[in-house]
Protein backbone atom coordinates (compact mmCIF):
# COMPACT_ATOMS: atom_id res chain seq x y z
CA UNK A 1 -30.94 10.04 9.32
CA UNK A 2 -30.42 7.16 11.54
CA UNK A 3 -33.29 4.84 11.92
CA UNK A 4 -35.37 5.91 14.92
CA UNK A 5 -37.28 3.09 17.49
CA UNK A 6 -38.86 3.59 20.45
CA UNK A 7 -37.75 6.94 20.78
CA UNK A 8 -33.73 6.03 20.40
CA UNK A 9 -31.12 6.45 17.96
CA UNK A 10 -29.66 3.26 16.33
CA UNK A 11 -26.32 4.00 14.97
CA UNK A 12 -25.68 1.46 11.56
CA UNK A 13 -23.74 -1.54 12.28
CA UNK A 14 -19.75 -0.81 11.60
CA UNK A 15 -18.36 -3.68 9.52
CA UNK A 16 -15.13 -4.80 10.84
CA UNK A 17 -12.42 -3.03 9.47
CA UNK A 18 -10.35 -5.17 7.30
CA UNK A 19 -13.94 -6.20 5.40
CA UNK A 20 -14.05 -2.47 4.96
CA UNK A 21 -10.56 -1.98 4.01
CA UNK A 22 -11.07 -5.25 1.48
CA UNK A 23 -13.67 -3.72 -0.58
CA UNK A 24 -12.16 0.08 -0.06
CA UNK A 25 -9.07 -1.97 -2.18
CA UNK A 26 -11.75 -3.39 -4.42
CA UNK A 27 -13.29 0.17 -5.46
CA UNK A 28 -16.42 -0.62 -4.01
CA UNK A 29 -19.65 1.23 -2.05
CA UNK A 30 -18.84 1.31 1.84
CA UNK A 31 -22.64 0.80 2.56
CA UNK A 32 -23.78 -2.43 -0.10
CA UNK A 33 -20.06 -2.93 -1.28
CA UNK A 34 -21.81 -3.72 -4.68
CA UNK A 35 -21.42 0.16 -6.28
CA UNK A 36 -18.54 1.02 -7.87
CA UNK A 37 -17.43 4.10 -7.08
CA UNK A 38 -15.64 5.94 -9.82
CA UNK A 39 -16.38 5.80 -13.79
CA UNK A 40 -14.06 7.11 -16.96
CA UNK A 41 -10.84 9.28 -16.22
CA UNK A 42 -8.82 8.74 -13.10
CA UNK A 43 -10.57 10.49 -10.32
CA UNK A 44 -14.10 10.48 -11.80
CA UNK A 45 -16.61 9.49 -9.01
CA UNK A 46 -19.99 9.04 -9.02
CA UNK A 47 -21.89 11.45 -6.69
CA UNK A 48 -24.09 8.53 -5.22
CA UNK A 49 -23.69 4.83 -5.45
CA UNK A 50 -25.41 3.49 -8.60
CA UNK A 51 -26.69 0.28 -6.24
CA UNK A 52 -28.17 1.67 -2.82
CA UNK A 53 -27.75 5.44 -3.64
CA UNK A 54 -25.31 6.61 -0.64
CA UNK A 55 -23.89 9.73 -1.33
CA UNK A 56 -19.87 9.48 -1.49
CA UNK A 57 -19.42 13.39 -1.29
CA UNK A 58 -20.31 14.46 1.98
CA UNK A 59 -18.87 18.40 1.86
CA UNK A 60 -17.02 20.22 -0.23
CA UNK A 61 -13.28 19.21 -0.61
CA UNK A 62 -14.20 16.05 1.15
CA UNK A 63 -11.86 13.71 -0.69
CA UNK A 64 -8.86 16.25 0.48
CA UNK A 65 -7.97 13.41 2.53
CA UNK A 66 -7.65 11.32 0.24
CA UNK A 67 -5.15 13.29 -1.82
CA UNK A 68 -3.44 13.51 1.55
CA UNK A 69 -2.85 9.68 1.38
CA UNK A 70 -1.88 9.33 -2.40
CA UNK A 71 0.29 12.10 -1.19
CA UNK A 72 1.74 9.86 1.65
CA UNK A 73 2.06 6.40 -0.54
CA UNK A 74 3.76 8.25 -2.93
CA UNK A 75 6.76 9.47 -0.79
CA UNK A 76 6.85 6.41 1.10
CA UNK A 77 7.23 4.49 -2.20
CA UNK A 78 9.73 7.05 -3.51
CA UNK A 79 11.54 6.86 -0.57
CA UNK A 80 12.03 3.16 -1.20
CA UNK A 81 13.47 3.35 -4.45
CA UNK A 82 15.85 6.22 -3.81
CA UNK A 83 17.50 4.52 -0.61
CA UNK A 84 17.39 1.17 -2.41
CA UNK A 85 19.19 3.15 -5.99
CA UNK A 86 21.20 4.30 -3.44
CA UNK A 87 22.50 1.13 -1.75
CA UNK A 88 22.71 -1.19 -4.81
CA UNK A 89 26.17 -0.03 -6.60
CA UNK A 90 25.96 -0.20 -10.33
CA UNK A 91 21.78 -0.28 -10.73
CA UNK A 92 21.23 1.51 -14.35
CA UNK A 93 20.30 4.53 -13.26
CA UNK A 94 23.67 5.89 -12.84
CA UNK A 95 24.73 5.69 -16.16
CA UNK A 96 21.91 8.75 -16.77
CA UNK A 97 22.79 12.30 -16.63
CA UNK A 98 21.79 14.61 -13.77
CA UNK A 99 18.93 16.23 -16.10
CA UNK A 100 17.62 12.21 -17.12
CA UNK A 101 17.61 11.48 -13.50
CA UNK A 102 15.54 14.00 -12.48
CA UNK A 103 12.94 13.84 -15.67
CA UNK A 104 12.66 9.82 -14.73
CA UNK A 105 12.20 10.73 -11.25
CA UNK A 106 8.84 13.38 -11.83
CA UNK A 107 8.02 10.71 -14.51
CA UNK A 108 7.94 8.14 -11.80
CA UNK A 109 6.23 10.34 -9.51
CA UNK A 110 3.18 11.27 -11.66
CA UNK A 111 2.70 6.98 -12.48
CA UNK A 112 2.56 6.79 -8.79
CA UNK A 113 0.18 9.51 -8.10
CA UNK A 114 -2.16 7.86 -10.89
CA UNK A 115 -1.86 4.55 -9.34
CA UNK A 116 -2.55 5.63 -6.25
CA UNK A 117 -5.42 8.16 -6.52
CA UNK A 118 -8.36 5.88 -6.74
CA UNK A 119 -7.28 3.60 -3.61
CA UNK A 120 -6.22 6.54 -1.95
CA UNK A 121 -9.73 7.92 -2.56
CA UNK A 122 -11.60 4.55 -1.85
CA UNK A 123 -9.55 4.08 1.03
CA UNK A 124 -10.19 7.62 2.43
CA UNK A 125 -14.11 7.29 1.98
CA UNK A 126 -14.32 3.83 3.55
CA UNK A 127 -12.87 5.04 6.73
CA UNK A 128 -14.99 7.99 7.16
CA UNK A 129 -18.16 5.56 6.34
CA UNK A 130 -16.70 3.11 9.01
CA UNK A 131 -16.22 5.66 11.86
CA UNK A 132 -19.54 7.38 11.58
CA UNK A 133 -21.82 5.27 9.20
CA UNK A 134 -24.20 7.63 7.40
CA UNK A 135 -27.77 6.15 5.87
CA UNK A 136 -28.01 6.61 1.66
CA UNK A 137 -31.23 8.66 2.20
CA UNK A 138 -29.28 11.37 4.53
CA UNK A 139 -28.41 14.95 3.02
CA UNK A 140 -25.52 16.40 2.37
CA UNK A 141 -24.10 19.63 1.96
CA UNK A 142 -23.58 18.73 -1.51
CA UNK A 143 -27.15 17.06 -2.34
């Protein structure tokens, strides 16, 4: 809950957005920025911030948006290197086979998707937390 005085509602002050964005890049807690937010395997979060205990999972399939934009980064990346393959006569990747081309392509895909997951996530959380700031103490539907 917001803090209450004299009988109104103060709202948490929103940090500009590229300071938000900054630490969102630098896997950090939108609320202290001194938490990190994920621990071991790729997508492994923590459920609260190990500094000033906010809770990073506000609902179930909260972080959907944030597979949205790995999604997103992904293609647009993809994208890229096809059109630029494409345009530049004689790059390596004609010499492979149909098959080779398409196995280096989904192999290229899946390094993106792992590079991309934890900003994507970070990123994703850090917005939500900078449009409507929530308090550490505050419940969730997952707490």
């Amino acid at each position: 809950m917001a803090a209450q005085n004299r009988g109104t509602w103060e709202r948490p002050v929103r940090p500009p957005l590229l300071r938000a964005l900054r630490y969102a890049l630098m896997l950090r807690c939108p609320n202290c920025h001194q938490g990190r937010l994920f621990r071991g395997w790729i997508n492994r979060m923590f459920r609260r911030c190990p500094h000033c205990g906010l809770s990073y999972f506000r609902e179930p399939g909260y972080y959907l948006g944030g597979m949205i934009i790995t999604y997103i980064l992904a293609v647009i990346v993809l994208i890229g290197v096809y059109l630029a393959a494409l345009l530049l006569p004689g790059t390596p990747v004609t010499a492979f086979s149909d098959n080779e081309k398409f196995a280096l392509w989904i192999l290229f895909t899946i390094v993106l998707t792992l590079l991309f997951v934890r900003p994507s996530y970070s990123i994703w959380l850090a917005l939500d937390f900078w449009l409507d700031p929530w308090e550490p103490g505050e419940p969730t539907e997952t707490s």
